[in-house]
Protein backbone atom coordinates (compact mmCIF):
# COMPACT_ATOMS: atom_id res chain seq x y z
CA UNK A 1 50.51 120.38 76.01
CA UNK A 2 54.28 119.04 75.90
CA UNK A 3 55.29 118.43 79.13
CA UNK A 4 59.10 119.39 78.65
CA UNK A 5 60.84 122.66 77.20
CA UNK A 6 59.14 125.69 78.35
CA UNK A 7 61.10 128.50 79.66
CA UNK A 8 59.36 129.13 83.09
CA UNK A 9 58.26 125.62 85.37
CA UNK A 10 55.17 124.62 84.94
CA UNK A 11 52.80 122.29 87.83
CA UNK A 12 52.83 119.19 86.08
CA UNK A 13 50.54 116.14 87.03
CA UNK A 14 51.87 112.78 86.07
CA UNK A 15 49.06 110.33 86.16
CA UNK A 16 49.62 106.91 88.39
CA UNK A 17 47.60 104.97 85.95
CA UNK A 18 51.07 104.88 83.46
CA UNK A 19 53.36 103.54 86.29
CA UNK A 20 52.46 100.20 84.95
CA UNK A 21 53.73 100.77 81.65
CA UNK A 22 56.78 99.82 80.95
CA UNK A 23 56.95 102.18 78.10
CA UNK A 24 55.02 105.64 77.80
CA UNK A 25 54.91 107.99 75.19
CA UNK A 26 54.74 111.67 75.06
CA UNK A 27 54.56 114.39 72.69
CA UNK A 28 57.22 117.68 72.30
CA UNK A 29 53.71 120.02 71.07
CA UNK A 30 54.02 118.56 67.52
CA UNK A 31 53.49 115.22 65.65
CA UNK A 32 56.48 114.58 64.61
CA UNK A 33 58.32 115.09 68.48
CA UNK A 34 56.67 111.71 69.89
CA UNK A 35 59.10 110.14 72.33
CA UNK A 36 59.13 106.82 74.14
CA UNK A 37 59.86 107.19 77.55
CA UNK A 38 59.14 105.27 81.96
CA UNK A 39 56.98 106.43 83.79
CA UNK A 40 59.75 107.32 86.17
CA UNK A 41 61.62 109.20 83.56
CA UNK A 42 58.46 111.18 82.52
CA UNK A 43 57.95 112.09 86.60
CA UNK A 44 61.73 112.74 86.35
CA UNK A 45 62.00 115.48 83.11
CA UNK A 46 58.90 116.95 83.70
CA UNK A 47 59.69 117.50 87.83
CA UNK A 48 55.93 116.14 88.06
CA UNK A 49 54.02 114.80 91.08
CA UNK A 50 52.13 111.73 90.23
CA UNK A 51 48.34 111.58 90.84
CA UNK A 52 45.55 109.43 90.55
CA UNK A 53 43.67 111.96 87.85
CA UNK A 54 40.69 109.39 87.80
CA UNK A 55 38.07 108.88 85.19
C-alpha cells in the first residue's frame, strides 16, 4: 500500500530497520510512482511511528 495520498489518515508503521539507510524508496500504489526518499522524511510524510516490525 502507498504510504502517502489517501484522503482520510491512516496508522502507519515505519520500520526502524531503514533508519540506516541513507536512501529509501517507496512506492505511490503503482510502478511507475517509485520515489527516493530518508528515513526521516518517510516518518515525516507519512506522520508514521517507527517500529521494530521484526522478522
Amino acid at each position: 500500500m502507498a504510504p502517502i495520498g489517501h484522503p482520510a489518515p491512516l496508522r502507519t508503521i515505519v520500520d526502524t530497520d531503514l533508519a540506516p539507510f541513507d536512501e529509501v524508496w517507496a512506492a505511490g500504489g503503482h510502478p511507475h510512482y517509485v520515489f527516493p526518499t530518508s528515513f526521516d522524511e518517510l516518518v515525516r510524510i507519512t506522520g508514521g511511528t517507527p517500529a521494530d516490525v521484526g522478522a
